[in-house]
Every structure is written in C-alpha cells, then in structure tokens.
C-alpha atoms as a PDB file:
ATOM      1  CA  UNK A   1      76.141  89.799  73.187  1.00  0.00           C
ATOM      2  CA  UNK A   2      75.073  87.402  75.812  1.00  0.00           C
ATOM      3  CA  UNK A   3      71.572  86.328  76.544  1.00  0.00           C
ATOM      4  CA  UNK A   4      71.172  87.273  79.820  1.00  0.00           C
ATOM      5  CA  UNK A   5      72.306  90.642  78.902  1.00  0.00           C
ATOM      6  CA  UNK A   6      69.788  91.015  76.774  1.00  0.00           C
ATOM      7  CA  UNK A   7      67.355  89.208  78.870  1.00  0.00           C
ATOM      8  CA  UNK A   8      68.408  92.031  81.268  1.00  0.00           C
ATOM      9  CA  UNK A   9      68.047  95.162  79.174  1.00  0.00           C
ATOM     10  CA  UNK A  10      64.417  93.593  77.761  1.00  0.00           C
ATOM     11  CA  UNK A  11      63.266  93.414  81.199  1.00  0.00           C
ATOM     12  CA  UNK A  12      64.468  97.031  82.057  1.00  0.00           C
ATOM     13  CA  UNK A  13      63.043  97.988  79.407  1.00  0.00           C
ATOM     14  CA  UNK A  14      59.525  96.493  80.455  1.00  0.00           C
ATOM     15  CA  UNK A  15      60.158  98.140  84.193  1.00  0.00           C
ATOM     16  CA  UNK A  16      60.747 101.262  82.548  1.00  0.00           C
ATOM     17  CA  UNK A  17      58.032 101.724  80.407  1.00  0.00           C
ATOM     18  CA  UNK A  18      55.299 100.118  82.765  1.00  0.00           C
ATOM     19  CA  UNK A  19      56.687 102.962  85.346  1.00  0.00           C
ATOM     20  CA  UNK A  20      56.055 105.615  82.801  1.00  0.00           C
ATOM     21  CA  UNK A  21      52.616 104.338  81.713  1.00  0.00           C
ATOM     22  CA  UNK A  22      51.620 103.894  85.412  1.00  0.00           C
ATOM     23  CA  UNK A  23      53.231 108.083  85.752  1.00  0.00           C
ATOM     24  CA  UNK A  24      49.924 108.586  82.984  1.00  0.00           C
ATOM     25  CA  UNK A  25      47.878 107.110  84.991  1.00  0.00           C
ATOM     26  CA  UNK A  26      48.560 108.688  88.192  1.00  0.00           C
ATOM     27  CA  UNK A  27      48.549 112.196  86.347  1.00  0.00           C
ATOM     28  CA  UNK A  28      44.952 111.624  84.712  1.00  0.00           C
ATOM     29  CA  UNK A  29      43.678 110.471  88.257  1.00  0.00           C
ATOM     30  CA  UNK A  30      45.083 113.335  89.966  1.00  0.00           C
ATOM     31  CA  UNK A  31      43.574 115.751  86.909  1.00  0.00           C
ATOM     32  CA  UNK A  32      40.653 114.800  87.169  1.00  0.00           C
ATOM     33  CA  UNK A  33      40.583 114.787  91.094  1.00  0.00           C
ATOM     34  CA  UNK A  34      41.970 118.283  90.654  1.00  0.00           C
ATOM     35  CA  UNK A  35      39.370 119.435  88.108  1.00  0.00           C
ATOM     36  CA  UNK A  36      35.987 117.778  89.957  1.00  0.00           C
ATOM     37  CA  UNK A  37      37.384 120.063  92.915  1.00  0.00           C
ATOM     38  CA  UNK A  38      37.651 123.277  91.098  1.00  0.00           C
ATOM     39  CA  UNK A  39      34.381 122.776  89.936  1.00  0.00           C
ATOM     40  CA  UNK A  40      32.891 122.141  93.115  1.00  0.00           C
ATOM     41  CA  UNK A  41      34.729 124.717  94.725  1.00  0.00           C
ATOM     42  CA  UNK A  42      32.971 127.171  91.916  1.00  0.00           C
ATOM     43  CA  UNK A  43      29.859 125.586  92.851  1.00  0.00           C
ATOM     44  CA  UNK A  44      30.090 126.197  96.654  1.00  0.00           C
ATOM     45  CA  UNK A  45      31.487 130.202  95.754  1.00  0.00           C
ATOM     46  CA  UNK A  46      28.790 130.879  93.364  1.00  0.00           C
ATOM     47  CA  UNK A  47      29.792 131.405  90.089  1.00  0.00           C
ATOM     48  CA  UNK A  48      29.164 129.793  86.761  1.00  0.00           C
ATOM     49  CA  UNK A  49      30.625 126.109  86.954  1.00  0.00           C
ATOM     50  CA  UNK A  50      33.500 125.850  84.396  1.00  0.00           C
ATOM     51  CA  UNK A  51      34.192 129.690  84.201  1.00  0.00           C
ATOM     52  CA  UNK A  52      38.197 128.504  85.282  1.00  0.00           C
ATOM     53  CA  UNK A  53      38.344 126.785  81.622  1.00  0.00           C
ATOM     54  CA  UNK A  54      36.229 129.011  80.304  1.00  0.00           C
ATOM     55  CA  UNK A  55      38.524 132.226  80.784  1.00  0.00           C
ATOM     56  CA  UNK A  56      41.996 129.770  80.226  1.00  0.00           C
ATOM     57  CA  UNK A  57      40.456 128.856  76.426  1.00  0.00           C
ATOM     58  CA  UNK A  58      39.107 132.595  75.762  1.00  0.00           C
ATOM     59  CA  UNK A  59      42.556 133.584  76.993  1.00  0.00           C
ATOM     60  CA  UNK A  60      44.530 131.480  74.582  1.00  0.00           C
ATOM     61  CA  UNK A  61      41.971 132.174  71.731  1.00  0.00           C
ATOM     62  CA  UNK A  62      41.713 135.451  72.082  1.00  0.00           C
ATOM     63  CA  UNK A  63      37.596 134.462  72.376  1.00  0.00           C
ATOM     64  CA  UNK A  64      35.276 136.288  74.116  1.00  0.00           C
ATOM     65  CA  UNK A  65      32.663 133.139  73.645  1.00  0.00           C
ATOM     66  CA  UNK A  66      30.989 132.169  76.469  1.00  0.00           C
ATOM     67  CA  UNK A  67      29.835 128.701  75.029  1.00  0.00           C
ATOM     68  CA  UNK A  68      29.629 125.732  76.815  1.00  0.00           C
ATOM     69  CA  UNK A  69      31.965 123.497  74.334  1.00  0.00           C
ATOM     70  CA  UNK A  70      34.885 126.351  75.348  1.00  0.00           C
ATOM     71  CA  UNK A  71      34.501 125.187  79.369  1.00  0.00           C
ATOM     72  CA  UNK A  72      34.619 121.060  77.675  1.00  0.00           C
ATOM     73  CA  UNK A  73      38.136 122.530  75.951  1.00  0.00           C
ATOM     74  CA  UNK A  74      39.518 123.909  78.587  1.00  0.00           C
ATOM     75  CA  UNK A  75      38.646 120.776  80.918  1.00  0.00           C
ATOM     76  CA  UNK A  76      40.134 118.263  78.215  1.00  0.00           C
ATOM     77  CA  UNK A  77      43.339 120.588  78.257  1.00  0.00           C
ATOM     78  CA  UNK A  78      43.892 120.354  82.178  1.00  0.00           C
ATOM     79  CA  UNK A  79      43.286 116.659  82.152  1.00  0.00           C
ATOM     80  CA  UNK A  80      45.515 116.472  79.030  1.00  0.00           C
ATOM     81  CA  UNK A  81      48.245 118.907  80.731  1.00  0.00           C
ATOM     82  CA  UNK A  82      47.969 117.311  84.438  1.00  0.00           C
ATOM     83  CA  UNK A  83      48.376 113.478  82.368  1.00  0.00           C
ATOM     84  CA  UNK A  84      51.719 114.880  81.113  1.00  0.00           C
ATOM     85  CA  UNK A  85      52.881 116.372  84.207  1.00  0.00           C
ATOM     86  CA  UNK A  86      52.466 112.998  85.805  1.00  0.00           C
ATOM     87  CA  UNK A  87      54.678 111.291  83.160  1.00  0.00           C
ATOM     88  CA  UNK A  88      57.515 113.786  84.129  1.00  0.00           C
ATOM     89  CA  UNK A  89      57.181 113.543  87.605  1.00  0.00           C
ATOM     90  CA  UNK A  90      58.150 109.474  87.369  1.00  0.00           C
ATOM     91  CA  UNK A  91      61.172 110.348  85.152  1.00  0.00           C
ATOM     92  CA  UNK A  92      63.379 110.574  88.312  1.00  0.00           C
ATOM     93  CA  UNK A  93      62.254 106.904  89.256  1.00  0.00           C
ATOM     94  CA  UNK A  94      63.359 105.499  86.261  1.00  0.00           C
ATOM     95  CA  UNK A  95      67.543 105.609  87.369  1.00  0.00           C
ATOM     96  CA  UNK A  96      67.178 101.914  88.756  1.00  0.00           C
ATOM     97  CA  UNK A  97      64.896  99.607  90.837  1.00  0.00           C
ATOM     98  CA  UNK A  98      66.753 100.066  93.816  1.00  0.00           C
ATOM     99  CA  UNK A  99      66.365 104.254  93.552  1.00  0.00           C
ATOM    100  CA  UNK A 100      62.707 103.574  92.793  1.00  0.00           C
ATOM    101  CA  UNK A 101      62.600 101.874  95.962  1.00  0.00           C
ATOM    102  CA  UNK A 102      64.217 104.297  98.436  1.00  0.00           C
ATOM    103  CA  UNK A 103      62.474 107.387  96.346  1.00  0.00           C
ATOM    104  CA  UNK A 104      58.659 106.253  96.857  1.00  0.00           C
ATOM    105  CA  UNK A 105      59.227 106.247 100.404  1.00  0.00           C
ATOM    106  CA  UNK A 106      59.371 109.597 100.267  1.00  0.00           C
ATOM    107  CA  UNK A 107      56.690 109.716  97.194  1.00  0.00           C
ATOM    108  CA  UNK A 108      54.057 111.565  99.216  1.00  0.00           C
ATOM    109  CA  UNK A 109      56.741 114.909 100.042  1.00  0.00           C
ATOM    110  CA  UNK A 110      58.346 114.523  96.454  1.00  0.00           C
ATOM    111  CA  UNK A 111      54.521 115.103  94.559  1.00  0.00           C
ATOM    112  CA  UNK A 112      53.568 117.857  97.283  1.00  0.00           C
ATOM    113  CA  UNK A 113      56.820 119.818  96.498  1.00  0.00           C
ATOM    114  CA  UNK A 114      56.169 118.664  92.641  1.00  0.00           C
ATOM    115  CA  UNK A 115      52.667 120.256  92.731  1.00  0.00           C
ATOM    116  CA  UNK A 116      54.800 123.455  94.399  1.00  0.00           C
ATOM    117  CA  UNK A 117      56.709 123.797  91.877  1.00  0.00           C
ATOM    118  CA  UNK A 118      54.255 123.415  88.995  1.00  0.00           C
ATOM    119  CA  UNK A 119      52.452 126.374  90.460  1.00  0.00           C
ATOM    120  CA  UNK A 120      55.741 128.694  90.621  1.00  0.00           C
ATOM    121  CA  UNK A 121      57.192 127.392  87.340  1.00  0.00           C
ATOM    122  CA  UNK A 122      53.800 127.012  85.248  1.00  0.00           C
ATOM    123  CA  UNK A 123      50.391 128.770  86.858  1.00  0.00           C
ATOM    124  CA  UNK A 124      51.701 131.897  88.341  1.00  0.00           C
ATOM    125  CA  UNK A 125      53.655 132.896  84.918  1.00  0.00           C
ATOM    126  CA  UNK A 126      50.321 132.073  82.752  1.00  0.00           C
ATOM    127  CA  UNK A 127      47.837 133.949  85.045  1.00  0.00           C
ATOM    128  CA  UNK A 128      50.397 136.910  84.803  1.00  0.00           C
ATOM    129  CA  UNK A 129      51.281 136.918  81.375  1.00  0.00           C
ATOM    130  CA  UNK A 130      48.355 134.746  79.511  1.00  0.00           C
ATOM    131  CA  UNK A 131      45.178 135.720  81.450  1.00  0.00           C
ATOM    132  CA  UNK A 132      45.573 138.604  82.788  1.00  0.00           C
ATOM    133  CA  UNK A 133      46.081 141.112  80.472  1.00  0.00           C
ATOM    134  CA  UNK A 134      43.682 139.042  78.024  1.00  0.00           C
ATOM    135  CA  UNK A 135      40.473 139.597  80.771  1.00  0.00           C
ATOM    136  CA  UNK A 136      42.100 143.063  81.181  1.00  0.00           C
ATOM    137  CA  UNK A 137      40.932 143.653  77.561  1.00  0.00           C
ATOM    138  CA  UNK A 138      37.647 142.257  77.479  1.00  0.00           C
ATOM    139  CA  UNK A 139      33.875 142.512  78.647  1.00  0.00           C
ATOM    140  CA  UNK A 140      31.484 139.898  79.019  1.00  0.00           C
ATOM    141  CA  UNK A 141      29.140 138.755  81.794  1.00  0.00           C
ATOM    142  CA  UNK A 142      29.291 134.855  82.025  1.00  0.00           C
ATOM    143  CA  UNK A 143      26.018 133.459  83.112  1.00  0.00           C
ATOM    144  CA  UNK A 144      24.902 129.924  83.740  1.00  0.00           C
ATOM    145  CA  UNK A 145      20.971 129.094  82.970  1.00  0.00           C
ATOM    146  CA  UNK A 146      19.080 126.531  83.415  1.00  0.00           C
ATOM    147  CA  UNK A 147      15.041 126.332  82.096  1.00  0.00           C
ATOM    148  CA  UNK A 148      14.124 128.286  84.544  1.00  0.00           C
ATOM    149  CA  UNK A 149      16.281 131.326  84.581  1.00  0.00           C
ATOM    150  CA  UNK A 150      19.753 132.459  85.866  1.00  0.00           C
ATOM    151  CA  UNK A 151      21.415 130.921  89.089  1.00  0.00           C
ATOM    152  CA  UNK A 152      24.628 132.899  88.967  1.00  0.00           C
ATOM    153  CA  UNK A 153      26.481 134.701  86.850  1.00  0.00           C
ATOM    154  CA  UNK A 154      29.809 137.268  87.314  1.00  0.00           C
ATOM    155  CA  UNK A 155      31.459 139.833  85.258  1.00  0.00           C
ATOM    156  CA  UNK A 156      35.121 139.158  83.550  1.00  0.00           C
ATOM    157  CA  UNK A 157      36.027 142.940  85.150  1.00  0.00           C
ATOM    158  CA  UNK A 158      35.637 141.877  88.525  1.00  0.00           C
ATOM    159  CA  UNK A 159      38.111 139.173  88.082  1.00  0.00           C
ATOM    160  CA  UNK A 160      40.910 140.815  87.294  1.00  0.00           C
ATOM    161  CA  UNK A 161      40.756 142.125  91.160  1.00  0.00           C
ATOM    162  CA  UNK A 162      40.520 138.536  91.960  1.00  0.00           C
ATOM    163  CA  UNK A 163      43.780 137.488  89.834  1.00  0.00           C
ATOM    164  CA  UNK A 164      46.199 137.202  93.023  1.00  0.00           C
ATOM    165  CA  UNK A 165      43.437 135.378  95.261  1.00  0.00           C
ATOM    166  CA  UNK A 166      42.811 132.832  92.302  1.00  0.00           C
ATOM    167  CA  UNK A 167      46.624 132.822  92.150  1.00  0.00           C
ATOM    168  CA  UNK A 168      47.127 132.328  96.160  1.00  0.00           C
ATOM    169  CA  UNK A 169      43.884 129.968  95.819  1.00  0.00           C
ATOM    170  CA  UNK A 170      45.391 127.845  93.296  1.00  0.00           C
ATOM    171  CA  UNK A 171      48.677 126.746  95.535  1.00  0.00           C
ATOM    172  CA  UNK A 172      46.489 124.040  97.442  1.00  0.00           C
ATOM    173  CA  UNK A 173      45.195 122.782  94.637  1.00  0.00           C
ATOM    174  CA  UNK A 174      48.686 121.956  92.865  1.00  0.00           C
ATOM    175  CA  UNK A 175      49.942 120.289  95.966  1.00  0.00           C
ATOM    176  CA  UNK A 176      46.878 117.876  96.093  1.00  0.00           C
ATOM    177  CA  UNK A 177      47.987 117.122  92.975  1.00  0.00           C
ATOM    178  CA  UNK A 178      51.274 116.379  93.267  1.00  0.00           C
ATOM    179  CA  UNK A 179      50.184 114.491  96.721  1.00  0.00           C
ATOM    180  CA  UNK A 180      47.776 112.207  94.933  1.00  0.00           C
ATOM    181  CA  UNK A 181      50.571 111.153  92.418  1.00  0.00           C
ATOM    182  CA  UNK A 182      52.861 110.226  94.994  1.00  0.00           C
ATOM    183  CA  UNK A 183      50.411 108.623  96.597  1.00  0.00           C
ATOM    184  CA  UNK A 184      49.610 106.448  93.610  1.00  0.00           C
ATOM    185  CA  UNK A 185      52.971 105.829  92.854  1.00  0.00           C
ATOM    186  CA  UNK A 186      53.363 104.619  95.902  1.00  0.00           C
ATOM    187  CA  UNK A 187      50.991 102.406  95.734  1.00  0.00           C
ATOM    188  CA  UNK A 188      52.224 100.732  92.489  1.00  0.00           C
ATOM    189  CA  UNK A 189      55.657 100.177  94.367  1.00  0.00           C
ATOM    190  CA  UNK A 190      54.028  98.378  97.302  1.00  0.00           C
ATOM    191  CA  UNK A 191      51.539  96.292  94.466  1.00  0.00           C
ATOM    192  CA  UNK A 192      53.566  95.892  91.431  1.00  0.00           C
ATOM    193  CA  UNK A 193      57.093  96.695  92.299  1.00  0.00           C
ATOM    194  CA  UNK A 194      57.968  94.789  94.956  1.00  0.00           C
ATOM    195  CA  UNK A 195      55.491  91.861  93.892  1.00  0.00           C
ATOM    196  CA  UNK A 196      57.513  91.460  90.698  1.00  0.00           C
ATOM    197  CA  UNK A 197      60.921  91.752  92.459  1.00  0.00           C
ATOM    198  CA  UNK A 198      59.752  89.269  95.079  1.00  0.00           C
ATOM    199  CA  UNK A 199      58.484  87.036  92.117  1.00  0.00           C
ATOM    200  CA  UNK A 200      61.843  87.184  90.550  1.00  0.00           C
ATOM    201  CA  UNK A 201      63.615  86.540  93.312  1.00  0.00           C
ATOM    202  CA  UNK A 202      62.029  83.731  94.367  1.00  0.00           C
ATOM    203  CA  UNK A 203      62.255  82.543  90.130  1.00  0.00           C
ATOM    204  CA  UNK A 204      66.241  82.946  90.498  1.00  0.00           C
ATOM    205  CA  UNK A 205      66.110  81.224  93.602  1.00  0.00           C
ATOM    206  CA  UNK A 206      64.155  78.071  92.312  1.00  0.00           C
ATOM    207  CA  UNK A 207      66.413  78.309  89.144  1.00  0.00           C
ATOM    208  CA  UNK A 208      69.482  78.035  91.156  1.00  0.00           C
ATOM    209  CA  UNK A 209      68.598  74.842  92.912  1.00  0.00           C
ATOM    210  CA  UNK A 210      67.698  73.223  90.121  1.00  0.00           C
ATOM    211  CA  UNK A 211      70.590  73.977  88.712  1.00  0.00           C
ATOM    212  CA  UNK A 212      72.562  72.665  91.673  1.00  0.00           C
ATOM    213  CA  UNK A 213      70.499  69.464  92.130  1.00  0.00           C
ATOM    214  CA  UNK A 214      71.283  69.055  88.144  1.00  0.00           C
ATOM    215  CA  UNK A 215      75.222  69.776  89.141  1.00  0.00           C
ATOM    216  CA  UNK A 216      74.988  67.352  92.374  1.00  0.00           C
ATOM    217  CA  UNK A 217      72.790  64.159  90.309  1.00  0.00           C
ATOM    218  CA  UNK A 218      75.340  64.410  87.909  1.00  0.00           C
ATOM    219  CA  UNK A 219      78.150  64.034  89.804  1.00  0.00           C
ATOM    220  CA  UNK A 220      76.603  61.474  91.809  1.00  0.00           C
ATOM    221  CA  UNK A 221      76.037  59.145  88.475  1.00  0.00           C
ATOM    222  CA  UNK A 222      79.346  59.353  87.454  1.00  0.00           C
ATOM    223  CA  UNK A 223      81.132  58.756  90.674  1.00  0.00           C
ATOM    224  CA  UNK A 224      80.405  54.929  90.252  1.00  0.00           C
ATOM    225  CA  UNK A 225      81.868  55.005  87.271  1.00  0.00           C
ATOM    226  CA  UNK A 226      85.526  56.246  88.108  1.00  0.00           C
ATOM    227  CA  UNK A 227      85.892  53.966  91.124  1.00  0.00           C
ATOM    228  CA  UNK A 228      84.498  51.448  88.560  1.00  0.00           C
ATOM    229  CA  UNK A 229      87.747  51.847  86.621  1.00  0.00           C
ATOM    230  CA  UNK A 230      89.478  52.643  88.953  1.00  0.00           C
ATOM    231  CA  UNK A 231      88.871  48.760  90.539  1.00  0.00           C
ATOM    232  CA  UNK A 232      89.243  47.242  87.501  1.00  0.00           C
ATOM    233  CA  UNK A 233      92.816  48.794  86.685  1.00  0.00           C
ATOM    234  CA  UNK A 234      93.688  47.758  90.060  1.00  0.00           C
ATOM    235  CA  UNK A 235      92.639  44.130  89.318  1.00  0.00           C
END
C-alpha cells in the first residue's frame, strides 16, 4: 500500500474521531445547559428542585424514596444520556470533510429538528409508558427543607394531571438542546475545521514548490553539463 494512502486514511481517521469527541462535548454542554434550566424552571414554578430526576429514578426503580442522592442519579443519567445523544447527532458529519462543511451551515436547523425528534422518538414514549403508570401507582408527598422548615413541597397524585403539560413543556427544552449542539458544532467547523484545512492547504502548497524549485535547480545544474559534451564531441 502506498504511503500517502495511508498517510490519508491516518489523517481521516484523526478528523473522524476528533469530530466524534468534539459530538461529546457538545452533548455534555448542552445537558447540562438543559438540566440547570429545568431546575430553575422548578425553582421559578415552585416545587421541590430536582423532583424531574427524582420521579425518572423512582420510575425506573420502582422507588418510592424521596432522597436526595435519587435527584444526583437522575441528574448524572440526563447528563450521561444528553452526552450520548450528542455523539449520534455528529455521526451524519462524519461522510467527508467536504459534507461536514456544507452540513454545519445548516447546523443550527439540523440540532433544533434533532432535539424534535428526541422528544417524539424518546420523551413522549417514556413519560407514557415508564412514568406514568409508575406515579399512577404510588403516594408520596415530596418536600424540600431547609433548617428552617418547608419551602415547597407537591404530591406525586397531582402530577399525573400534569403528565401532558410536562410532556407539551418538555418540547422547548429538547430543541434548545439540539440548538446548542449545532451551535457548537458549528463553532468547531469555523475554529478547528477550516483552520486545519487551511493549514493543510497552505502545507501542500509550500510542499509543492519546493518540490518544483528541487525539479527546476536540478535541471538547471545539469544543463551545463550536456552542452558541455555536447561542445566537446563537436570539437
């Protein structure tokens, strides 16, 4: 096999991966963008910060704990499930530099309608069939105290009215995801992408001249020495 093929299919490789790892970092940003909001947003309504992760964990445990190491569980699990959702969503770059290109301008549409489809394909199903009937089957009032008493507190009954609001509540959310991924991927074309392409262009450029003024010195040293023979047959 020749070296430049190999050269080639090292360097793809490189692009490749770098473009996968940068599709983990976008998706842990974006997580934990997405999560600080949700628990703001509980904040602002005025219910127990962390009672999202704290129903997803009881629902897939079967728990009806209310401790606070269940809300840290079902925190680590959305960061952990929103890095791996941003490693798929850069598989599609990964045809060829010249897709990646023409894709990312379009980056910012492509992780909105990403974030769209994770909520169709991924939250609406688990609310329905996960949550749901899990809350459906259990009691408990979640409070959140401090040292000096209660600040708010609601009952797991009165959510299950609240399913298809959380549900309809939860689209914006999944867009902003997918939007901040495509806006960071986006960013590592216009910083990384097209830096190293411009770099290597400019590397095959320079290598090309040198090559030629190699080619052209050479041929200029041993001009002299063909018209020397030539003179000296003719003599």
């Amino acid at each position: 096999m020749d070296i430049s093929q190999v050269s080639f299919r090292n360097h793809t490789l490189t692009w490749r991966l770098n473009v996968l790892m940068f599709g983990l970092i976008a998706g842990t940003i974006s997580s934990l963008s997405v999560s600080s909001l949700i628990l703001l947003t509980e904040k602002v309504i005025g219910i127990p910060v962390g009672t999202f992760y704290l129903i997803i964990i009881d629902a897939l445990l079967h728990s009806t704990s209310t401790s606070v190491s269940y809300v840290t569980y079902g925190f680590i699990l959305h960061i952990v499930t929103g890095t791996l959702l941003g490693f798929i969503i850069v598989i599609p770059f990964l045809r060829n530099k010249e897709y990646f290109l023409k894709l990312t301008k379009y980056s910012e549409l492509y992780g909105s309608i990403f974030g769209l489809v994770i909520w169709a394909i991924f939250f609406i199903p688990i609310s329905l069939m996960v949550v749901l009937p899990e809350i459906s089957q259990i009691s408990m009032v979640i409070l959140q105290q401090t040292p000096t008493g209660d600040i708010s507190g609601i009952n797991t009954n009165s959510l299950q009215a609240t399913v298809w609001e959380t549900i309809v509540l939860a689209l914006p959310f999944n867009v902003f995801y997918g939007l901040i991924v495509g806006v960071i991927i986006k960013s590592f074309n216009e910083k990384y992408v097209s830096h190293r392409c411009t770099s290597e262009s400019k590397t095959s450029r320079h290598h090309k001249e040198n090559t030629c003024m190699f080619v052209w010195r050479k041929r200029k040293k041993e001009i002299p020495l063909i018209t020397r023979k030539k003179y000296s047959k003719s003599l």
